[in-house]
C-alpha atoms as a PDB file:
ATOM      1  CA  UNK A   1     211.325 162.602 107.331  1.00  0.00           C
ATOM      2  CA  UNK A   2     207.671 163.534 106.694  1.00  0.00           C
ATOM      3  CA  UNK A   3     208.450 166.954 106.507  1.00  0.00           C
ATOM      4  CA  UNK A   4     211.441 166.866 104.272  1.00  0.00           C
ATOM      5  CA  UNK A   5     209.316 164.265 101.665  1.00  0.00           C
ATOM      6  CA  UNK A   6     206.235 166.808 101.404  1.00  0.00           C
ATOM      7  CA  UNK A   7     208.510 169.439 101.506  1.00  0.00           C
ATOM      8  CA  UNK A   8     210.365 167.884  98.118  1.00  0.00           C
ATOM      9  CA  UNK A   9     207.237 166.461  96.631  1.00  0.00           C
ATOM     10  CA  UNK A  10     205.184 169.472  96.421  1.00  0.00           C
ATOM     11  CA  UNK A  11     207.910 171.755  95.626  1.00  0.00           C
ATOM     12  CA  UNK A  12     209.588 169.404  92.521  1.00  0.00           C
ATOM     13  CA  UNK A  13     212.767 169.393  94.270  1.00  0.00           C
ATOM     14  CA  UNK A  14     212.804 173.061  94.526  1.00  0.00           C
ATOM     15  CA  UNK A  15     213.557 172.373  97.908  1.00  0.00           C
ATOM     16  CA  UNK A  16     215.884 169.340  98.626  1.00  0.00           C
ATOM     17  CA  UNK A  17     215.597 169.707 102.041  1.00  0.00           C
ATOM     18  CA  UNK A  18     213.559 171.593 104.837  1.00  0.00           C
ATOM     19  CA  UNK A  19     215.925 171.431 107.882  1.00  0.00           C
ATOM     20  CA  UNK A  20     218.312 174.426 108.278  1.00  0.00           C
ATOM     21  CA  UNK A  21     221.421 172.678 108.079  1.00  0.00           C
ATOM     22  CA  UNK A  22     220.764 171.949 104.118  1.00  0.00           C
ATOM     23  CA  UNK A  23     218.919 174.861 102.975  1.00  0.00           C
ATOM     24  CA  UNK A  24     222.589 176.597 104.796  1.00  0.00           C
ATOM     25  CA  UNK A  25     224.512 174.208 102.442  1.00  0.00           C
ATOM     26  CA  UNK A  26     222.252 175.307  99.559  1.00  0.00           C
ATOM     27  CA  UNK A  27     222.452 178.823  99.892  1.00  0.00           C
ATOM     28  CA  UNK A  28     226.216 178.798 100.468  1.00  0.00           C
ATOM     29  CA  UNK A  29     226.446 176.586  96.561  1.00  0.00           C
ATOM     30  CA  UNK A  30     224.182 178.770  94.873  1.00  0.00           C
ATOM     31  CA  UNK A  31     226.023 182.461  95.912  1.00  0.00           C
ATOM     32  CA  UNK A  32     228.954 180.418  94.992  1.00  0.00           C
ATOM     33  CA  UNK A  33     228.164 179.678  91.687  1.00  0.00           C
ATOM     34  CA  UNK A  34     227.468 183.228  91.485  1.00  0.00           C
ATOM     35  CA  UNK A  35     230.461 184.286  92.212  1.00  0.00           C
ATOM     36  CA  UNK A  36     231.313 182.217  89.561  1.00  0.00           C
ATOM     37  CA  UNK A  37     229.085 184.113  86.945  1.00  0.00           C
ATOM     38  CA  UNK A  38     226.748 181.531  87.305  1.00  0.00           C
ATOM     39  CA  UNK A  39     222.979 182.841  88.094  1.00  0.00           C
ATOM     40  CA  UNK A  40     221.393 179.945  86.248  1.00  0.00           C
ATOM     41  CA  UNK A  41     219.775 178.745  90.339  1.00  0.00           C
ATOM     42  CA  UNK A  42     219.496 182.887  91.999  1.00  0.00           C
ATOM     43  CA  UNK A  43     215.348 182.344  91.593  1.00  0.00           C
ATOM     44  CA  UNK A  44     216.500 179.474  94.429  1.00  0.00           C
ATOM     45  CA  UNK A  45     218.140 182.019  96.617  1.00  0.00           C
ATOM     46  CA  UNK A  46     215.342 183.736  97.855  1.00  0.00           C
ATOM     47  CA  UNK A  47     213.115 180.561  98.222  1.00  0.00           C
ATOM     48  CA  UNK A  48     215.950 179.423 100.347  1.00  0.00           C
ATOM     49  CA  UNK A  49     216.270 182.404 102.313  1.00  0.00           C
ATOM     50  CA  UNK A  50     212.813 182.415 103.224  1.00  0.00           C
ATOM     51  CA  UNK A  51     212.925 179.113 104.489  1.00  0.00           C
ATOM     52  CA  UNK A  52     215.646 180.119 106.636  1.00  0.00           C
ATOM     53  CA  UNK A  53     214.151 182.879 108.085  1.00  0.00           C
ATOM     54  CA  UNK A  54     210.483 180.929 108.610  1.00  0.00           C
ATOM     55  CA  UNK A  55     212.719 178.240 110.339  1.00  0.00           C
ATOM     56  CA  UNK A  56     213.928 181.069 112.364  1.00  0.00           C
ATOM     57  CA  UNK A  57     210.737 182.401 113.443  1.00  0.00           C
ATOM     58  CA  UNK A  58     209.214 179.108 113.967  1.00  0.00           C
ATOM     59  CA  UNK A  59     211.865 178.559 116.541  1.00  0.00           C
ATOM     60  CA  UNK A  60     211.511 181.354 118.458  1.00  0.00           C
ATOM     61  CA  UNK A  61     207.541 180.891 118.246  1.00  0.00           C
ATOM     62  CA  UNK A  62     207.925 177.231 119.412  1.00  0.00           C
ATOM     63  CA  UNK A  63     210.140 178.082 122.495  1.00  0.00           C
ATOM     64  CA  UNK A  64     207.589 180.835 123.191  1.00  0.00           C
ATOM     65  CA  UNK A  65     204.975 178.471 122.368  1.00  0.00           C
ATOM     66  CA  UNK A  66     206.294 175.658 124.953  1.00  0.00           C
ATOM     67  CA  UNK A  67     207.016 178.159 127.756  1.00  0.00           C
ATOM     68  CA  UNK A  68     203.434 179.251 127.598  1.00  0.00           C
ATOM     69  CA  UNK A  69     201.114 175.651 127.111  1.00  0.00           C
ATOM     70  CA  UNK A  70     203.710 173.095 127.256  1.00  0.00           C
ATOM     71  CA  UNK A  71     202.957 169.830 126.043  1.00  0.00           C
ATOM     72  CA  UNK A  72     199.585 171.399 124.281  1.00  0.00           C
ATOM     73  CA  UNK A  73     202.202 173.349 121.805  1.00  0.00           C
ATOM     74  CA  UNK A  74     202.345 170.142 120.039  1.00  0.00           C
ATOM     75  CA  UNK A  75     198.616 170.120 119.237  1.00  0.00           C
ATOM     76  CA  UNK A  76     198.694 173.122 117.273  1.00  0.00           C
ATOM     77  CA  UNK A  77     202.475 171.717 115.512  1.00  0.00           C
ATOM     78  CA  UNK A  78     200.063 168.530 114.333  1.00  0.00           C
ATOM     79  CA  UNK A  79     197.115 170.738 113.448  1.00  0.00           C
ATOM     80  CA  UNK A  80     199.033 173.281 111.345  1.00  0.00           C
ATOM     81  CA  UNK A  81     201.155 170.199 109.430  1.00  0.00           C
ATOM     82  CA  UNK A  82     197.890 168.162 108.637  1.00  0.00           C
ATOM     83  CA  UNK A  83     195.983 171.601 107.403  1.00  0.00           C
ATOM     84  CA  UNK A  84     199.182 172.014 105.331  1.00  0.00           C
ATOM     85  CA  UNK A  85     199.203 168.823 104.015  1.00  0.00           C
ATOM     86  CA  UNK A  86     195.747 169.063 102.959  1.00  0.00           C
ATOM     87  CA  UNK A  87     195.999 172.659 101.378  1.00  0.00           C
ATOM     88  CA  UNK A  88     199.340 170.659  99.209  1.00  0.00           C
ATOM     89  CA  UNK A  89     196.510 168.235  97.825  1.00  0.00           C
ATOM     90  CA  UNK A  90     194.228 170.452  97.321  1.00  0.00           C
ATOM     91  CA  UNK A  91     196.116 172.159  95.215  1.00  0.00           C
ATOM     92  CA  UNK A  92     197.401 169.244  93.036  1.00  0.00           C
ATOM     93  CA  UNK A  93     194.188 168.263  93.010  1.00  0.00           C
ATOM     94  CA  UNK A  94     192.512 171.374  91.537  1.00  0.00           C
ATOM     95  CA  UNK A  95     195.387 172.765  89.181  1.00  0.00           C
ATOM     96  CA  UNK A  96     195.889 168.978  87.246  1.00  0.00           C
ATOM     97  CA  UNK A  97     192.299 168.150  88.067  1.00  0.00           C
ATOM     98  CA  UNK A  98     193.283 164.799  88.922  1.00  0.00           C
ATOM     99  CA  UNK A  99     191.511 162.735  91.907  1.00  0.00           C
ATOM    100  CA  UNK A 100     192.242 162.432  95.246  1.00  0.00           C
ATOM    101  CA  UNK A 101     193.965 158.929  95.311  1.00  0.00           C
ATOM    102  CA  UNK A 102     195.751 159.928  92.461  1.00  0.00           C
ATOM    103  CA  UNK A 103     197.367 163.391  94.147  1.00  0.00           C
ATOM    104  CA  UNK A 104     197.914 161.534  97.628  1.00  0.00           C
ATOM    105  CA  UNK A 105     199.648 158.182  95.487  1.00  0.00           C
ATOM    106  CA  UNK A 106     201.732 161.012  92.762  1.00  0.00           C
ATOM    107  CA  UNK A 107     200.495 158.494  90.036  1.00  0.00           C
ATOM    108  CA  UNK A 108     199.371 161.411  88.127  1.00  0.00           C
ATOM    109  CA  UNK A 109     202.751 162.444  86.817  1.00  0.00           C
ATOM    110  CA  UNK A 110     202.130 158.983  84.961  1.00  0.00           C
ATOM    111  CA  UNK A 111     199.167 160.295  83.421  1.00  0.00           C
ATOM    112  CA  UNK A 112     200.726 163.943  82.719  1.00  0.00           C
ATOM    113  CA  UNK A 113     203.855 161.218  80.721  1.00  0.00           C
ATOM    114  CA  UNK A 114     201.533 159.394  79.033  1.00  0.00           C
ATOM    115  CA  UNK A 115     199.639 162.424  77.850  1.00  0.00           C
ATOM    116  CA  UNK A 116     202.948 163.893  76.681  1.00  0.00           C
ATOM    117  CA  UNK A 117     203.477 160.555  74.488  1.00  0.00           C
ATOM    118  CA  UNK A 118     200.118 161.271  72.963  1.00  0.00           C
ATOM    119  CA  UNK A 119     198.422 157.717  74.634  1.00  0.00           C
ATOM    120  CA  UNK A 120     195.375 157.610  74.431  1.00  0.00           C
ATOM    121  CA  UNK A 121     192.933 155.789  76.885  1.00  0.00           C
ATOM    122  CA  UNK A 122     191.728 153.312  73.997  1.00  0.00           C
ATOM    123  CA  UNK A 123     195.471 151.834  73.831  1.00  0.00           C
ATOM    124  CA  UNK A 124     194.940 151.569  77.615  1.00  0.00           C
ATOM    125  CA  UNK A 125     191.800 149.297  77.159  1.00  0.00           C
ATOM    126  CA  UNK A 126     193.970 147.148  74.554  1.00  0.00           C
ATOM    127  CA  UNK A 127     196.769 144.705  75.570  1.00  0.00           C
ATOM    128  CA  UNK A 128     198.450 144.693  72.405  1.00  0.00           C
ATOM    129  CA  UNK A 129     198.205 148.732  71.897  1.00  0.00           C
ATOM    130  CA  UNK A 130     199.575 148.678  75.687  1.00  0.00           C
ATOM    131  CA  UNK A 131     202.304 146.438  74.985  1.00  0.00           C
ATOM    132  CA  UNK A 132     203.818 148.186  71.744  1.00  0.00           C
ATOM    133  CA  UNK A 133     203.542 151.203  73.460  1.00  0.00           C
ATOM    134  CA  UNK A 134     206.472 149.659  76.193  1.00  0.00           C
ATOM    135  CA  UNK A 135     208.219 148.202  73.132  1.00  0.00           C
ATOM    136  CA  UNK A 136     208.513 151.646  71.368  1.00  0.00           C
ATOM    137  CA  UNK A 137     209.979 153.229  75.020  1.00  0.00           C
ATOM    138  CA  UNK A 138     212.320 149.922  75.358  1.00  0.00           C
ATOM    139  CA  UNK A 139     214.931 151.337  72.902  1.00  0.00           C
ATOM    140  CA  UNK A 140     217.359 149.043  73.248  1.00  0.00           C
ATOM    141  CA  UNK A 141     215.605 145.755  73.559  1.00  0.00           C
ATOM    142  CA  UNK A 142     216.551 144.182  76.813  1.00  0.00           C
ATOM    143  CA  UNK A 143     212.840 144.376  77.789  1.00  0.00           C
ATOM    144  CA  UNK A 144     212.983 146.796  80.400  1.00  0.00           C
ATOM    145  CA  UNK A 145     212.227 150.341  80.466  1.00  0.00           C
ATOM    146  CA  UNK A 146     214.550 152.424  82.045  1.00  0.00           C
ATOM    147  CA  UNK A 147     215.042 155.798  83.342  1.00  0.00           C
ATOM    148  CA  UNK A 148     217.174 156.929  80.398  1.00  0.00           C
ATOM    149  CA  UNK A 149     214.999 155.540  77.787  1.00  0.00           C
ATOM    150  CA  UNK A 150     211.909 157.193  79.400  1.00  0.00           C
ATOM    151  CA  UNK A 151     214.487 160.385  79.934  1.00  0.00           C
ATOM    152  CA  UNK A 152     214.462 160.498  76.385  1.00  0.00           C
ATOM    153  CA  UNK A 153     211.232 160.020  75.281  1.00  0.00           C
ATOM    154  CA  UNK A 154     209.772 162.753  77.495  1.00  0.00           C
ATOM    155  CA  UNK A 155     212.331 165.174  76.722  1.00  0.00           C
ATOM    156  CA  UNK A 156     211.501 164.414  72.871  1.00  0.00           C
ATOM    157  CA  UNK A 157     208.288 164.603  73.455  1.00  0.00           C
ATOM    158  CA  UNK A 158     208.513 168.260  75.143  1.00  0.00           C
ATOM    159  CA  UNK A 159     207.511 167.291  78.451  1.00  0.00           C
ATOM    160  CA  UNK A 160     210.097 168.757  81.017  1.00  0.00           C
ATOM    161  CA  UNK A 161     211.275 166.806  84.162  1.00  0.00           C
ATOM    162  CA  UNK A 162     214.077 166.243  86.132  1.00  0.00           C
ATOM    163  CA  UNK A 163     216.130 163.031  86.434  1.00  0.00           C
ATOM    164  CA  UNK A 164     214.526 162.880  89.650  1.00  0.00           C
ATOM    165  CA  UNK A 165     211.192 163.265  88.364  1.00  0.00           C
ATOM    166  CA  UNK A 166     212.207 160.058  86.427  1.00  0.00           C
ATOM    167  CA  UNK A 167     213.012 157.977  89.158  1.00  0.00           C
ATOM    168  CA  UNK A 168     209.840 158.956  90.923  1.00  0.00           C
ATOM    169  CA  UNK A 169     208.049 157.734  87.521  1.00  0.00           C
ATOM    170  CA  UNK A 170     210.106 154.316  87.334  1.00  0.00           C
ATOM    171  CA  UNK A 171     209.257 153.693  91.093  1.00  0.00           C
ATOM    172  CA  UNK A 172     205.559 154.260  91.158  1.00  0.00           C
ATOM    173  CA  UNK A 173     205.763 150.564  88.699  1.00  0.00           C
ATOM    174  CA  UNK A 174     208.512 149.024  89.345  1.00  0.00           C
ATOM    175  CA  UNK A 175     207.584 146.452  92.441  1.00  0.00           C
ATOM    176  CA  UNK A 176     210.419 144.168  92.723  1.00  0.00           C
ATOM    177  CA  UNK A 177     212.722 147.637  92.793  1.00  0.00           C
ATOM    178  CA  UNK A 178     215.517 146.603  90.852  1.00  0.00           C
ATOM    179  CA  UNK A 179     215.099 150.437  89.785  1.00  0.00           C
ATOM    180  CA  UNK A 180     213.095 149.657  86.056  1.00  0.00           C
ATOM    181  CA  UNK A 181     210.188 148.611  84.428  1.00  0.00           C
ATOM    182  CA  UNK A 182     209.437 144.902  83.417  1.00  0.00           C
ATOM    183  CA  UNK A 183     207.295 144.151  80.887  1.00  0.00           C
ATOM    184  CA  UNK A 184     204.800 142.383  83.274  1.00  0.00           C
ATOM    185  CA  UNK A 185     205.279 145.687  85.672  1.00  0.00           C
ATOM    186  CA  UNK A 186     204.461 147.499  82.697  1.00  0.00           C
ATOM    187  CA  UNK A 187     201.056 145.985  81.960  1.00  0.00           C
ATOM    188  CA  UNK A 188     200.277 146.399  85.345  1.00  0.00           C
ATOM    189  CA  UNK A 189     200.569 149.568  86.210  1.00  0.00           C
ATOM    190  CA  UNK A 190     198.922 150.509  82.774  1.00  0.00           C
ATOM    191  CA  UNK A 191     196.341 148.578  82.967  1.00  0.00           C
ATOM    192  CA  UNK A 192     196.159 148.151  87.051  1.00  0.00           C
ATOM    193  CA  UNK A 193     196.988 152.075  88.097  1.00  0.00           C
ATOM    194  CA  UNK A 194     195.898 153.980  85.368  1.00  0.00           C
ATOM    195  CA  UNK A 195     193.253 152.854  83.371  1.00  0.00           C
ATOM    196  CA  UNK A 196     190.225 155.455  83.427  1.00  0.00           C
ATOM    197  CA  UNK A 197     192.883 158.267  84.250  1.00  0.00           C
ATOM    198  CA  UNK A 198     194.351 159.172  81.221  1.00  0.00           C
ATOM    199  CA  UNK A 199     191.798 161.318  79.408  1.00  0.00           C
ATOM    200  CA  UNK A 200     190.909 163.693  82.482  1.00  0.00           C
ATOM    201  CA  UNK A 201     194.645 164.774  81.579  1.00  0.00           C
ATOM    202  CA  UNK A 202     194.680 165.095  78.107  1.00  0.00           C
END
């Protein structure tokens, strides 16, 4: 489960999933949409196929591995996740020069949103500013913010992201997980999560 979250988090659902059986499934969709004519996902194909093959590998190496040390094989399966996990944050961390809570807790992609709405830290600091800024996402009223609505706004804003991107955005604030964003979840994520982030992102 670890695996397969880091796996999709790091890659932006590049990858949906790092165990064979799926990245089989997805390589046996993608030649048949192009089959089909369809080469819209081929840049997949060989990301996929390289998985494949490093899952390969990585088996043989691992039965190799346990034949040789035994139980100690698992030390260097722990080391080499944890060094990978740490390069992933690393790397967040220096190419959206963004802290370390922030790359380990994804908030971030709420900073990279709110950039892409043009907010500003000062409306931040200001619980009315805050506030209008929800009521100009809530299209329709209800006082929520959904994932459409913030869909929308993103997309007309320029910023591109995925529907799953989205719900990752809508889940970081919404705490009772009724799957949006109350007005009182609102003001505190703004002005509980992110204040003090915005600007480093601008």
């Amino acid at each position: 489960g670890l695996q397969n979250g880091m796996t999709s988090m790091y890659s932006a659902n590049l990858i949906r999933t790092s165990h064979l059986t799926g990245t089989s499934t997805d390589i046996g969709l993608i030649i048949g949409q192009m089959l089909r004519g369809n080469y819209e996902d081929f840049f997949k194909l060989g990301v996929l196929v390289s998985l494949a093959i490093s899952f390969w590998l990585g088996g043989l190496t691992s039965f190799y591995a346990v034949m040789k040390f035994r139980g100690f094989a698992l030390i260097f399966n722990a080391v080499f996740f944890f060094l990978i996990g740490i390069g992933c944050v690393i790397f967040v961390i220096l190419t959206n020069k963004i802290t370390v809570w922030q790359a380990v807790t994804g908030k971030w992609h709420w900073s990279r949103a709110l950039s892409a709405l043009n907010v500003r830290q000062d409306a931040m600091e200001n619980d009315d500013a805050c506030m209008d800024i929800f009521d100009r996402l809530d299209v329709d009223g209800d006082g929520f913010l959904e994932a459409d609505e913030l869909h929308l706004a993103l997309k007309t804003s320029g910023m591109r992201i995925s529907k799953k991107g989205i719900k990752a955005l809508i889940a970081v604030g919404d705490t009772d997980g009724d799957g949006k964003i109350s007005r009182d979840e609102w003001f505190e994520l703004m002005q509980g999560n992110l204040s003090g982030t915005i600007e480093s992102s601008v």
